[in-house]
N, C-alpha and C. Protein backbone atom coordinates (compact mmCIF):
# COMPACT_ATOMS: atom_id res chain seq x y z
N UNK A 1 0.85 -1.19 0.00
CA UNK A 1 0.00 0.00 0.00
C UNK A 1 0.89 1.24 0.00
N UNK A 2 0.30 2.46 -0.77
CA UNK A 2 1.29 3.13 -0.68
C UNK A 2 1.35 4.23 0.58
N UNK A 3 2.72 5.31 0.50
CA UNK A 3 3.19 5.94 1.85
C UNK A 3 2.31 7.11 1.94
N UNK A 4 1.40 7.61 1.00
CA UNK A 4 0.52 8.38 1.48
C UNK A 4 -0.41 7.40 1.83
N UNK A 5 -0.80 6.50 1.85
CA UNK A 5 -2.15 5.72 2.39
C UNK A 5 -1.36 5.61 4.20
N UNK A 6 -0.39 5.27 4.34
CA UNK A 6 0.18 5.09 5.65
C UNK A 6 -0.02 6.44 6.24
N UNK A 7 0.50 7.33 5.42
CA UNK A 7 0.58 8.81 6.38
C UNK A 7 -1.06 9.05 6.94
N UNK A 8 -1.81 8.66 5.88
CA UNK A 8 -3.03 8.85 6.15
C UNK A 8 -3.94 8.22 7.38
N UNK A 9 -3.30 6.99 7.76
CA UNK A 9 -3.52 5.74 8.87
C UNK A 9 -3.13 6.81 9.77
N UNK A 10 -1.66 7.30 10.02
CA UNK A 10 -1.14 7.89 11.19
C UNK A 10 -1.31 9.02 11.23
N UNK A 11 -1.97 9.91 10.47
CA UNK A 11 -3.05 11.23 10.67
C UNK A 11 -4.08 11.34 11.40
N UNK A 12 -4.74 10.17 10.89
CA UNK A 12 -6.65 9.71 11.74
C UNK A 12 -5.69 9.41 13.36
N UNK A 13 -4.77 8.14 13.49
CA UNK A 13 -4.76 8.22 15.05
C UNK A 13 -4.11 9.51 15.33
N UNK A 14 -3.20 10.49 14.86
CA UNK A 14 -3.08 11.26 15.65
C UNK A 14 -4.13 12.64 16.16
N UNK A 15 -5.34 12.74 14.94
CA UNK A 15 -6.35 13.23 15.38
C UNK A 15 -6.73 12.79 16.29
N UNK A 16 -6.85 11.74 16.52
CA UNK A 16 -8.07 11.19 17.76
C UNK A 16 -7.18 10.80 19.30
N UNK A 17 -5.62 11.50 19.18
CA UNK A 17 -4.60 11.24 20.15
C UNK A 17 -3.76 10.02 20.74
N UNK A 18 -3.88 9.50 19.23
CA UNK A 18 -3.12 8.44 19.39
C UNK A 18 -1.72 8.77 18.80
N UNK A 19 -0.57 7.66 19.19
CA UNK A 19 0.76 7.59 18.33
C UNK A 19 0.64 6.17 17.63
N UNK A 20 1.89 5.51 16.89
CA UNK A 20 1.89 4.47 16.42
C UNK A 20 3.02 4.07 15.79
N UNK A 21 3.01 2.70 16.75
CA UNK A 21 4.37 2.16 16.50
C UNK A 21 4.41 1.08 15.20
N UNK A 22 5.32 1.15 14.37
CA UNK A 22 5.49 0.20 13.16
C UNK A 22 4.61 -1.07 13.35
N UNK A 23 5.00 -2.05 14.40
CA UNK A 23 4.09 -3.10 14.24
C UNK A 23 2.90 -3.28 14.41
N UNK A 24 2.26 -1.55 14.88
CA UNK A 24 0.88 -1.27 14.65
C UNK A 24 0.54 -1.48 13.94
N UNK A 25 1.00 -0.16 12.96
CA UNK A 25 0.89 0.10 11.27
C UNK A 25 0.55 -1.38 10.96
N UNK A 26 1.00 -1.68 10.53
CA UNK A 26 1.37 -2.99 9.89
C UNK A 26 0.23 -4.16 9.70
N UNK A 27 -0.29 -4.02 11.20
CA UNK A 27 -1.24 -4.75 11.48
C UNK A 27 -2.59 -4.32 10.85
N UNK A 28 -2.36 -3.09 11.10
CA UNK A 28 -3.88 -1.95 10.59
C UNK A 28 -3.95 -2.13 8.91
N UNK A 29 -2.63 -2.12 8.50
CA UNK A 29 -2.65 -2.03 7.23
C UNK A 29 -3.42 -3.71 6.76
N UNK A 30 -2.66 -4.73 7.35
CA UNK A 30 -3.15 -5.42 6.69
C UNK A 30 -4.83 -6.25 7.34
N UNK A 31 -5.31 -5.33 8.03
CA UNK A 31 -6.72 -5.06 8.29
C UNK A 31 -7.34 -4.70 6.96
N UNK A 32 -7.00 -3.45 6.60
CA UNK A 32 -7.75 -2.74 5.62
C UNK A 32 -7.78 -2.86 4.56
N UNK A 33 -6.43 -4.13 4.12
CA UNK A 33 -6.48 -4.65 2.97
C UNK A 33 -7.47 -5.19 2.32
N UNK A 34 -8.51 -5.84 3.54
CA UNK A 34 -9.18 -7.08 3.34
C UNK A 34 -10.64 -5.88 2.51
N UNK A 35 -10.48 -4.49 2.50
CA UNK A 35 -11.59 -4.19 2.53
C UNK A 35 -11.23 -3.00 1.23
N UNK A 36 -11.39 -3.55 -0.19
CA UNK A 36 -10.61 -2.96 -1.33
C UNK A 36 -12.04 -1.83 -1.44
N UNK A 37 -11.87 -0.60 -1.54
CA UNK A 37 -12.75 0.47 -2.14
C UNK A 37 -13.57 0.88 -1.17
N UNK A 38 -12.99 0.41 0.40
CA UNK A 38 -13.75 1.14 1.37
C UNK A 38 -12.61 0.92 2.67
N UNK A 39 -11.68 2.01 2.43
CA UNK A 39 -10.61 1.59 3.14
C UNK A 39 -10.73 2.61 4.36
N UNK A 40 -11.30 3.95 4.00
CA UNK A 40 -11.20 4.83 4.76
C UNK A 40 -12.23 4.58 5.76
N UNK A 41 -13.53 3.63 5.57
CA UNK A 41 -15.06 3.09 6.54
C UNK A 41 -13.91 2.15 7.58
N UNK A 42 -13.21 1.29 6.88
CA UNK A 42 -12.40 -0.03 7.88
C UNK A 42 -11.80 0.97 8.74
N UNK A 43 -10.94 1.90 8.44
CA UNK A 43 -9.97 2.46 9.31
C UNK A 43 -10.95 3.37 10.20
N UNK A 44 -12.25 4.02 10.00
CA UNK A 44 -12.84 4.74 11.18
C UNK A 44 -13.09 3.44 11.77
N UNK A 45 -13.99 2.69 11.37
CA UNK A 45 -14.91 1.45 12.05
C UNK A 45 -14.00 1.24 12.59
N UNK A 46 -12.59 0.65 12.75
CA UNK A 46 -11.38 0.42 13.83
C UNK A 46 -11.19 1.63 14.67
N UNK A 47 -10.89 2.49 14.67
CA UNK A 47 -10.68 3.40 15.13
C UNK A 47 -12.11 3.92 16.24
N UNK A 48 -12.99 3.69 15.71
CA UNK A 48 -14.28 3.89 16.67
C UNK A 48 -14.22 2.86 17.65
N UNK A 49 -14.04 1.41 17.32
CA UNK A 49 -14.25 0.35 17.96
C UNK A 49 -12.73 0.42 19.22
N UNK A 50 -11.52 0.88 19.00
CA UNK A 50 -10.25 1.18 19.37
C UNK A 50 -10.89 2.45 20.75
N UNK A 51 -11.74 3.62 20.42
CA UNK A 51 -11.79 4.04 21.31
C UNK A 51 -12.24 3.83 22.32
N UNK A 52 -12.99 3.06 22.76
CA UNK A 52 -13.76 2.34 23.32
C UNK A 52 -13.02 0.91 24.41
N UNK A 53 -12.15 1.00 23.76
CA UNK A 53 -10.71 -0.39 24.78
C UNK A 53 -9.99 0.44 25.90
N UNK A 54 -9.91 -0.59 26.68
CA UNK A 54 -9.12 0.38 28.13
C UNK A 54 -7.50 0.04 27.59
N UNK A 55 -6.86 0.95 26.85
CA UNK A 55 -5.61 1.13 26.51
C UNK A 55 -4.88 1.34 27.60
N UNK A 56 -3.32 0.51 28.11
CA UNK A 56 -2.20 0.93 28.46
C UNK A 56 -2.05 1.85 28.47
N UNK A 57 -1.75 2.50 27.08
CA UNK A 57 -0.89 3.35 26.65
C UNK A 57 -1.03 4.36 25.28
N UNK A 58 -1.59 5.34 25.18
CA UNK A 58 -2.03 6.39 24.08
C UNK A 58 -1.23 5.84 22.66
N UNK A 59 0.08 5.05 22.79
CA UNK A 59 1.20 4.28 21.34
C UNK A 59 0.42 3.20 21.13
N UNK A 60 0.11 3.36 20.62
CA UNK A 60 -0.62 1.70 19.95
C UNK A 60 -0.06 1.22 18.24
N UNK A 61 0.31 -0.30 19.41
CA UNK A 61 0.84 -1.49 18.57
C UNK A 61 0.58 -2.52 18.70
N UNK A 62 0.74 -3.69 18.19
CA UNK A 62 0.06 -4.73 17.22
C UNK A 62 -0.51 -5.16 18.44
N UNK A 63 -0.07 -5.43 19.95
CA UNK A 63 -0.74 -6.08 21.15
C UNK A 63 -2.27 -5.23 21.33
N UNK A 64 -2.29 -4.02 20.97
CA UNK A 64 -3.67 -3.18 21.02
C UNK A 64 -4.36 -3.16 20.31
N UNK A 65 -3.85 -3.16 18.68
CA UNK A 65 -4.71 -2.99 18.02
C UNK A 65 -5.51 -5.15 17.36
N UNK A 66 -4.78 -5.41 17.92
CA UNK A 66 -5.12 -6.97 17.33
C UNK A 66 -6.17 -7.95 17.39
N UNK A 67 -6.64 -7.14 19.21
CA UNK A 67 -7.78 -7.71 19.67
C UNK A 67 -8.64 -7.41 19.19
N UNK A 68 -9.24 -5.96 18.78
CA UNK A 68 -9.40 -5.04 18.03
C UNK A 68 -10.15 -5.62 16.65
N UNK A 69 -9.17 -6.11 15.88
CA UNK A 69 -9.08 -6.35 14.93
C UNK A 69 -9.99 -7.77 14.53
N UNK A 70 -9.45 -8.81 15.57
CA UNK A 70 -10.21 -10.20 16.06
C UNK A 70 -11.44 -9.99 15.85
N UNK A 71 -12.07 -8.90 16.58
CA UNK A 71 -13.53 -8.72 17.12
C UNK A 71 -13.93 -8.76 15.90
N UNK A 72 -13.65 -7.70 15.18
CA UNK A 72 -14.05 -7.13 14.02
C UNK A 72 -14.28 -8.01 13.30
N UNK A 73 -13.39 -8.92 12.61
CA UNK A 73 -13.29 -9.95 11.73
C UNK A 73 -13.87 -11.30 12.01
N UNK A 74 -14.63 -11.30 12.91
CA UNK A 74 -15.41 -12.56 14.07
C UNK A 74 -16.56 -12.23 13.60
N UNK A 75 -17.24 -10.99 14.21
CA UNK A 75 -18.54 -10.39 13.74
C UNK A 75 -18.74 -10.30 12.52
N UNK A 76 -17.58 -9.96 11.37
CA UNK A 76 -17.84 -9.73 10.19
C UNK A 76 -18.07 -11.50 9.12
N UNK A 77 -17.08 -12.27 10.29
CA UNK A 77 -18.11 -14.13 9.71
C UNK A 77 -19.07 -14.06 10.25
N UNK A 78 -19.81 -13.89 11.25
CA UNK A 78 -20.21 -14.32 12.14
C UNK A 78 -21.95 -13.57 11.35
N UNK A 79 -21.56 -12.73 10.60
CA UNK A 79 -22.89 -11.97 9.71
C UNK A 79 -22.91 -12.83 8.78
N UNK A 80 -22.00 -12.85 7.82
CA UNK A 80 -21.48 -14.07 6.83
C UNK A 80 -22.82 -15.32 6.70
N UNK A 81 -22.12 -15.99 8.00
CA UNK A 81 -22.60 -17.34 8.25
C UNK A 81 -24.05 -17.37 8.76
N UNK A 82 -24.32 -16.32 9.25
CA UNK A 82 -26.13 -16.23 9.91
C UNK A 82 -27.00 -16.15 8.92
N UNK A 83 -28.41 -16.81 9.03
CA UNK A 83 -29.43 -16.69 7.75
C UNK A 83 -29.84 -15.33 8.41
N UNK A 84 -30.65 -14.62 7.29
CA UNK A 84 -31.21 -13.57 7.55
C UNK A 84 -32.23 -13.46 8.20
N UNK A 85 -32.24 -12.41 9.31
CA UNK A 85 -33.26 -12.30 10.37
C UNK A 85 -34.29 -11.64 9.74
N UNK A 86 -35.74 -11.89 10.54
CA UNK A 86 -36.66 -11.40 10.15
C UNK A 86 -37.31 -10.49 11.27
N UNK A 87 -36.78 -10.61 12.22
CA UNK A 87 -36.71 -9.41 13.28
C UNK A 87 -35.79 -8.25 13.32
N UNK A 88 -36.29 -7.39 13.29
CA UNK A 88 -34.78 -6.18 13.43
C UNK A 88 -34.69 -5.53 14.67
N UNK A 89 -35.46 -6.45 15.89
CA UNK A 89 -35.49 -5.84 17.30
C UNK A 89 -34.83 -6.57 18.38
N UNK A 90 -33.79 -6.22 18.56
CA UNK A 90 -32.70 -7.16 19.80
C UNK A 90 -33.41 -6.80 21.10
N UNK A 91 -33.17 -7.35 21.96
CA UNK A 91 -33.39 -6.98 23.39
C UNK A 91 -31.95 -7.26 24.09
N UNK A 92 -31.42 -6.40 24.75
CA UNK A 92 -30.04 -6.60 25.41
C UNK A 92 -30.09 -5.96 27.10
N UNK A 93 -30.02 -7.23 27.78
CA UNK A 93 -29.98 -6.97 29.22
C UNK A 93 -28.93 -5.40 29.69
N UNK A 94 -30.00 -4.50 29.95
CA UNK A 94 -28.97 -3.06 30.04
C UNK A 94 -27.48 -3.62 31.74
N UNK A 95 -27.95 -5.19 32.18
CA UNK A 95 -26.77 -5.05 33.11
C UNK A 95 -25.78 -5.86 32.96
N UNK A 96 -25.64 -6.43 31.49
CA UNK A 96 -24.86 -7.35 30.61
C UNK A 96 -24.21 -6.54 30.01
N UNK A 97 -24.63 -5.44 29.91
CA UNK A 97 -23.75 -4.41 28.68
C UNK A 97 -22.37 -4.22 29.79
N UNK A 98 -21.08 -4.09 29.43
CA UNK A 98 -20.01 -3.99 30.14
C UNK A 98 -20.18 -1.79 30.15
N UNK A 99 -19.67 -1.38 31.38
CA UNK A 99 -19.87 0.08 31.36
C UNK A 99 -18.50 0.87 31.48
N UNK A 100 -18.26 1.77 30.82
CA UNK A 100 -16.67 2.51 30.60
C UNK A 100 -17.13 3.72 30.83
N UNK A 101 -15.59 3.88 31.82
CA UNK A 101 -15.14 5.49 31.95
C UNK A 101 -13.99 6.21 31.48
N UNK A 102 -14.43 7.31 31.62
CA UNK A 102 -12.97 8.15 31.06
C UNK A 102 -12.28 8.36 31.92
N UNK A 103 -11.08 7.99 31.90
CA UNK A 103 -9.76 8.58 32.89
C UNK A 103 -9.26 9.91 32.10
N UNK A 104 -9.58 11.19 32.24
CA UNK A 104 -9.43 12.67 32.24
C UNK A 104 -7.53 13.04 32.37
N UNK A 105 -6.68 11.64 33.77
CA UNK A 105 -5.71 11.89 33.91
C UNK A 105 -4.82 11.43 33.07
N UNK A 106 -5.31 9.78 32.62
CA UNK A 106 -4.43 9.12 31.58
C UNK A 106 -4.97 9.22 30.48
N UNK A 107 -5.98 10.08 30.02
CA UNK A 107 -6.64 9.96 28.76
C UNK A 107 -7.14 8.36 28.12
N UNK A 108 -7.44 7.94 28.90
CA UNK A 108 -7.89 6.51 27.93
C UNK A 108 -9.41 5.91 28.97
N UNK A 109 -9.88 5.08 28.35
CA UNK A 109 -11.21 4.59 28.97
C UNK A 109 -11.00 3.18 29.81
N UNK A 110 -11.46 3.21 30.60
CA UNK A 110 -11.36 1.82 31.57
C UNK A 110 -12.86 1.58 31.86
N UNK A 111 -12.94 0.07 31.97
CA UNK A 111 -13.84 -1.13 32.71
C UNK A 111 -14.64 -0.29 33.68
N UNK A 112 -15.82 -0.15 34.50
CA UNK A 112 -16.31 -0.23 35.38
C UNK A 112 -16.35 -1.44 35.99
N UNK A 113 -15.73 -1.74 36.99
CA UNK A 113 -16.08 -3.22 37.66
C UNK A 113 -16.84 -3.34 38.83
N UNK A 114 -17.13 -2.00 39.21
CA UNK A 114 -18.31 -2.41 40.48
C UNK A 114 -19.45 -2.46 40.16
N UNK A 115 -20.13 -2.81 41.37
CA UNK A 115 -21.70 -3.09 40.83
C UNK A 115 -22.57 -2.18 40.97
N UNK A 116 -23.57 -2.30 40.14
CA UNK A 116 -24.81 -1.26 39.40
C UNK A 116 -25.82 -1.47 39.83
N UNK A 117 -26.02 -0.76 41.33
CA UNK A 117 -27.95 -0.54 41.51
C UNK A 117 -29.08 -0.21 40.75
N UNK A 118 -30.18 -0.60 40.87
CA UNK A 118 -30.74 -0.51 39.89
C UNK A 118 -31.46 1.13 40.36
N UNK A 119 -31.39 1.19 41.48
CA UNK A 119 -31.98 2.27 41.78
C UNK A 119 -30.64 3.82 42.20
N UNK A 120 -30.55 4.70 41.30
CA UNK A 120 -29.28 5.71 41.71
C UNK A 120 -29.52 6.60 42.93
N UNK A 121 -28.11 6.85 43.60
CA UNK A 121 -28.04 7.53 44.66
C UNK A 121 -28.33 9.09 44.47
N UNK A 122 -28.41 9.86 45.17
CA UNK A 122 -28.70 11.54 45.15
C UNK A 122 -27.70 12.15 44.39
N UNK A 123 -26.25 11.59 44.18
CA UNK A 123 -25.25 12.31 43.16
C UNK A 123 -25.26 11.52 41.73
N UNK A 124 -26.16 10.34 41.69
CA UNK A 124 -26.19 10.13 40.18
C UNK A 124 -26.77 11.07 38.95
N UNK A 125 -27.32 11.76 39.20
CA UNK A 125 -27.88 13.20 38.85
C UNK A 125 -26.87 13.80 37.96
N UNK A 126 -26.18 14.45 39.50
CA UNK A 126 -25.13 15.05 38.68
C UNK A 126 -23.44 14.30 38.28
N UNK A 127 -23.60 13.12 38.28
CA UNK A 127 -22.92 12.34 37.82
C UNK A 127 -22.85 12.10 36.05
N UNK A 128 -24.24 12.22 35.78
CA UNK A 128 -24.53 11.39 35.06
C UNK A 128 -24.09 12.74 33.81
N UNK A 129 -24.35 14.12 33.65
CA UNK A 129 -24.11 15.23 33.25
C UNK A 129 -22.65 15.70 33.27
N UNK A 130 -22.02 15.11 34.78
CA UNK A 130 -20.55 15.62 34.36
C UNK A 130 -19.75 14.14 33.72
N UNK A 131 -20.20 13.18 33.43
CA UNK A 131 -19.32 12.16 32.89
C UNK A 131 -19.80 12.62 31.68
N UNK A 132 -20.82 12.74 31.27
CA UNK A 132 -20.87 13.43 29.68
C UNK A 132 -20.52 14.66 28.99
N UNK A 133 -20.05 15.32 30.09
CA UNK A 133 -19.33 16.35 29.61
C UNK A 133 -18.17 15.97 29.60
N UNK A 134 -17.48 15.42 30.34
CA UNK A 134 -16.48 14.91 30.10
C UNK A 134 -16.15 13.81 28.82
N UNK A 135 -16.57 13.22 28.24
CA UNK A 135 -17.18 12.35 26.99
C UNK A 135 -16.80 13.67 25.83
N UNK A 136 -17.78 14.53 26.00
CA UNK A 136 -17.94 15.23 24.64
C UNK A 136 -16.61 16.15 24.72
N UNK A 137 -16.21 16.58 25.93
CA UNK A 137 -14.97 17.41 25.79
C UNK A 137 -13.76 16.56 25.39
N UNK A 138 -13.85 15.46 25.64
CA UNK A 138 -12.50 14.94 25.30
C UNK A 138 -12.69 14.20 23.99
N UNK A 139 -13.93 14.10 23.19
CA UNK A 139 -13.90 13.86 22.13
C UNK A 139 -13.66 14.96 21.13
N UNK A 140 -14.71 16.16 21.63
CA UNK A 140 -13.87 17.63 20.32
C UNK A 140 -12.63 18.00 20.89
N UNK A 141 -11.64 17.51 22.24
CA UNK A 141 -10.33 17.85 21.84
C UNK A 141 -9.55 17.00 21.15
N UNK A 142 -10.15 16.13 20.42
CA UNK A 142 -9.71 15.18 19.80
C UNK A 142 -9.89 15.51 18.34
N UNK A 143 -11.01 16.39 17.75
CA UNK A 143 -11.08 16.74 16.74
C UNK A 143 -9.88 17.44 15.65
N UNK A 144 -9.97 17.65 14.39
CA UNK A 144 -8.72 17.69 13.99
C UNK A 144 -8.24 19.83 14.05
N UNK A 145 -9.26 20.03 14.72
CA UNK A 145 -9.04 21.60 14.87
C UNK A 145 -8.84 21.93 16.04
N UNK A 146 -9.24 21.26 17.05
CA UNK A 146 -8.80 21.53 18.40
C UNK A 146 -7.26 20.59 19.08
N UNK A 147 -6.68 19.92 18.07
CA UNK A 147 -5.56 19.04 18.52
C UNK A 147 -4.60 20.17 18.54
N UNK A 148 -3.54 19.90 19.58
CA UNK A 148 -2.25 20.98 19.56
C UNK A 148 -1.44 20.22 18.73
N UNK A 149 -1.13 21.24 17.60
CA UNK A 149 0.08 20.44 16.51
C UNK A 149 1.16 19.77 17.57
N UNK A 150 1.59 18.73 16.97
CA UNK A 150 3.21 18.16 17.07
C UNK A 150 4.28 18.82 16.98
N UNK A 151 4.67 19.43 16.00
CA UNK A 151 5.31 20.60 15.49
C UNK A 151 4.86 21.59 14.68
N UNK A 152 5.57 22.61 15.17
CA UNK A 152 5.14 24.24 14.42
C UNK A 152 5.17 23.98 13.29
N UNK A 153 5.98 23.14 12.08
CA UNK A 153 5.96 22.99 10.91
C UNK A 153 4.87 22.26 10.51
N UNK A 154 3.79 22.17 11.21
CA UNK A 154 2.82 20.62 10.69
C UNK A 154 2.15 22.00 10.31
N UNK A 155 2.13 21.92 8.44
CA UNK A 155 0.63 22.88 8.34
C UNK A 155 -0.48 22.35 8.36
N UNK A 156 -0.70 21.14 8.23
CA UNK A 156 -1.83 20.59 8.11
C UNK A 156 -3.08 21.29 9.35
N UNK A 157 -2.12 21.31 10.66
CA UNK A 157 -2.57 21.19 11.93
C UNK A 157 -2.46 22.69 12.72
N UNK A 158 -1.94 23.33 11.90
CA UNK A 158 -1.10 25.09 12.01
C UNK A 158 -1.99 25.98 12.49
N UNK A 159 -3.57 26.33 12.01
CA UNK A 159 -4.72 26.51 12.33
C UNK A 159 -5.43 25.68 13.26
N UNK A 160 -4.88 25.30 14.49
CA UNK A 160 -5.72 24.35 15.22
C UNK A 160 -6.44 25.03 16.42
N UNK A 161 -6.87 25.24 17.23
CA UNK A 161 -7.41 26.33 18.38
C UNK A 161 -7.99 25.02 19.67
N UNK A 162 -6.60 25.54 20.28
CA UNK A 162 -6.56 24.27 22.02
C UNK A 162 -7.44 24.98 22.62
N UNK A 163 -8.34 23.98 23.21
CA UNK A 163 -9.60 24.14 23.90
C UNK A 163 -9.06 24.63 25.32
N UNK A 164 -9.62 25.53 26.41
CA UNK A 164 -8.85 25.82 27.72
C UNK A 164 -10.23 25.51 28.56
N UNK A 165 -9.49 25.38 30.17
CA UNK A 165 -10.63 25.74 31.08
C UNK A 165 -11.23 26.78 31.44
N UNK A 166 -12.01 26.87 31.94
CA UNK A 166 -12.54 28.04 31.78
C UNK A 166 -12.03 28.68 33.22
N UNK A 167 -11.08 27.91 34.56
CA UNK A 167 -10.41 28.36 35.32
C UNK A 167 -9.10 28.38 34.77
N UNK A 168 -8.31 28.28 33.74
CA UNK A 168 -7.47 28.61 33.31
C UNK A 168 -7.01 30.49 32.25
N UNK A 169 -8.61 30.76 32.41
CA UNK A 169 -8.63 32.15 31.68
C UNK A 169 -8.36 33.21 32.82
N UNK A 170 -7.90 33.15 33.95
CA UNK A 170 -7.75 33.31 35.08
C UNK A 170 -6.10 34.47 34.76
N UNK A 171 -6.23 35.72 34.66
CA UNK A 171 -5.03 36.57 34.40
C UNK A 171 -4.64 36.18 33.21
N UNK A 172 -5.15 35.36 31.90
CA UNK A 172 -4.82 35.24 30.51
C UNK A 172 -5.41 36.88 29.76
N UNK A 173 -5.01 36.74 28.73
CA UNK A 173 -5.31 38.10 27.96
C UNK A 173 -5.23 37.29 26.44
N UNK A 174 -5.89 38.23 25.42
CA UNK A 174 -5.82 37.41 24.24
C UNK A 174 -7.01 36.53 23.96
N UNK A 175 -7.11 36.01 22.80
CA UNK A 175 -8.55 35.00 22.32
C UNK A 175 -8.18 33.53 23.08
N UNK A 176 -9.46 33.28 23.54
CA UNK A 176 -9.07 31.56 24.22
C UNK A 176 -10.39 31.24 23.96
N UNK A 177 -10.34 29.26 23.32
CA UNK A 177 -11.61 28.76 22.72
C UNK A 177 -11.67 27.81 24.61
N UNK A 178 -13.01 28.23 24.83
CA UNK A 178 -13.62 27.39 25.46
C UNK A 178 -14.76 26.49 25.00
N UNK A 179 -14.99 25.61 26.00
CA UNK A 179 -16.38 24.84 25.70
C UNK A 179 -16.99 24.29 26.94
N UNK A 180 -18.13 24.73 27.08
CA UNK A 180 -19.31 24.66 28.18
C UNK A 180 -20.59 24.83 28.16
N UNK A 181 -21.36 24.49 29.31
CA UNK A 181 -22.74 24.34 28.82
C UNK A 181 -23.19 25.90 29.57
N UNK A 182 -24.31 26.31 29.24
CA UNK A 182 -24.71 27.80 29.52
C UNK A 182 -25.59 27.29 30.35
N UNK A 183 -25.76 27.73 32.08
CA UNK A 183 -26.85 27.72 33.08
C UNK A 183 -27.35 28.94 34.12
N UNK A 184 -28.25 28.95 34.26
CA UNK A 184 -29.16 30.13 35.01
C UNK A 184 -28.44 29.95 36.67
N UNK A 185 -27.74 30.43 37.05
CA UNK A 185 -27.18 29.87 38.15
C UNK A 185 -28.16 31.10 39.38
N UNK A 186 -28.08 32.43 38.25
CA UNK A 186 -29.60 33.17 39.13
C UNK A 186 -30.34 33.61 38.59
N UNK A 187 -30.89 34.44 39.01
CA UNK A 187 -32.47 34.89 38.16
C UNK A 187 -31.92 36.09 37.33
N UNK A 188 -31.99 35.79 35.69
CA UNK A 188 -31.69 36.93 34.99
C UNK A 188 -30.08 36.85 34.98
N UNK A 189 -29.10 35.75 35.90
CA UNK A 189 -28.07 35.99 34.96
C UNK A 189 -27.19 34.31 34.31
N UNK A 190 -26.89 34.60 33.34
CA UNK A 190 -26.34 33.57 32.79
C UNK A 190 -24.86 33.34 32.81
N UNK A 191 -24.49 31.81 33.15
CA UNK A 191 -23.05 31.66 33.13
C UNK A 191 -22.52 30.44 32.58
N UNK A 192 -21.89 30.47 32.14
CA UNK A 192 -21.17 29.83 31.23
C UNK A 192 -19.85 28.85 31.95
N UNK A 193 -20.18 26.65 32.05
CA UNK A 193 -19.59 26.58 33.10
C UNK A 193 -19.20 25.22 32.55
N UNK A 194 -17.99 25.04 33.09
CA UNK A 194 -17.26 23.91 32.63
C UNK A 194 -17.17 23.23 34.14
N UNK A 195 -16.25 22.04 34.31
CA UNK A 195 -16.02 21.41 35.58
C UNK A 195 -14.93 21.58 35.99
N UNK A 196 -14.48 23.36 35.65
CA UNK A 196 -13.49 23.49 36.73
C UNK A 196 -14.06 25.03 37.37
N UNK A 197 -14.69 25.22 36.51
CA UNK A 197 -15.78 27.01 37.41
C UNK A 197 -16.65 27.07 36.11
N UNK A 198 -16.78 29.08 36.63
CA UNK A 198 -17.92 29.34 35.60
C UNK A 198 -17.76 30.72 35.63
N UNK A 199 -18.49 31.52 34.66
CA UNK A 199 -18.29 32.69 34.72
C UNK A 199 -19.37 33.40 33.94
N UNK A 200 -19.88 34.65 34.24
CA UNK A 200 -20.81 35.04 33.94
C UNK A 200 -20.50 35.91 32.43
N UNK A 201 -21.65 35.39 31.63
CA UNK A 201 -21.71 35.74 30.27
C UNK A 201 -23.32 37.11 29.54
N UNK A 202 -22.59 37.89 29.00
CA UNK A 202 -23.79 38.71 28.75
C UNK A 202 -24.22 38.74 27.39
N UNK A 203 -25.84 38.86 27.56
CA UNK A 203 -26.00 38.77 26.23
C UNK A 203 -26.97 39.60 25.31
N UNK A 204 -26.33 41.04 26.07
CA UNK A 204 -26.89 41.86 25.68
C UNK A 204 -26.70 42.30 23.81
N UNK A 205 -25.16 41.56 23.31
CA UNK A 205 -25.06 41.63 22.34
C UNK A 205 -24.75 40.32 21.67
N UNK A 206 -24.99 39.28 21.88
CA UNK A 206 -25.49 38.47 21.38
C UNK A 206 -26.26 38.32 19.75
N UNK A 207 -25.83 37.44 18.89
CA UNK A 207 -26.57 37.61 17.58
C UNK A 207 -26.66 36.15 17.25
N UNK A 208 -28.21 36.50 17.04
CA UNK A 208 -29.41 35.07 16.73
C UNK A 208 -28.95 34.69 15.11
N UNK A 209 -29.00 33.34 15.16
CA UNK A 209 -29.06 32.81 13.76
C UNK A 209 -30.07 32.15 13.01
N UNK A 210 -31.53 32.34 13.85
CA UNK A 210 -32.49 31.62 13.81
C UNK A 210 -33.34 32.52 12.82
């Protein structure tokens, strides 16, 4: 395959904050072989299915991506060999489903292994709102405009805009991209609040696109 198709493999993981070691590559590549005129669907469909594994280590090589790969190619006989259903409605025990979190410190997702009441405590509430913010923030800093280039010479990545906290704008000066949800914290004023503070936003000049 050729070395722009590779550069292109190690573009997508480094959008999504991965690195990759040769006997990754290698492995990925000859994943996507199997799939002539839809190479770029194999490499997200891996790459979606990849985010989702409790990774070691942000470098991924052939020990990470392989299992990975197994699954994939199991399910993909495993459709193969099945007659066609005439139901298109699964039922899946919601306490069979395995449940993942984000580690914020190591960047990667891990197992939940304790056990799941069926009934939630008084902080599942707001549990349930800040693990999804956490979800969506660390997926658009993953996007290919909010990644901090590698190097100053990467133009590809040259135009990129690093997402901050919103307690980090704290004695900054200059444009800074945040991202947060907007809440009434009092009557008549609005603030604008991530999970490290918040700060009050006006919108007296504000312009509608509706």
């Amino acid at each position: 395959m050729s070395g722009q198709f590779r550069k292109k493999i190690e573009r997508k993981l480094r959008i999504r904050g991965y690195g990759l070691k040769m006997d990754g590559l290698e492995e990925i590549l000859s994943f996507v072989n199997r799939f002539q005129d839809a190479e770029d669907e194999a490499i997200d469909l891996l790459l979606d299915h990849l985010d989702h594994q409790s990774l070691k280590s942000s470098i991924i090589d052939k020990e990470a991506v392989h299992p990975v790969i197994r699954l994939l190619l199991e399910a993909e006989a495993a459709e193969e060999e099945s007659p066609p259903s005439l139901s298109s409605i699964r039922v899946v025990d919601a306490f069979l489903v395995p449940k993942f979190r984000y580690d914020p410190i190591k960047k990667h997702f891990f197992q939940h292994t304790g056990s799941l009441p069926i009934h939630g405590e008084a902080s599942a509430k707001a549990s349930l709102y800040r693990d999804r913010f956490s979800l969506l923030f660390q997926r658009v800093s993953r996007d290919q405009h909010f990644i901090k280039p590698a190097f100053d010479t990467d133009v590809e990545t040259s135009q990129s805009c690093q997402l901050s906290t919103i307690q980090s704008l704290v004695g900054q000066r200059g444009r800074r991209w945040v991202m947060g949800v907007i809440s009434q914290l009092e009557d008549g004023h609005f603030y604008l609040e991530d999970l490290t503070a918040a700060v009050e936003i006006d919108f007296s000049k504000a312009i509608s696109f509706c």
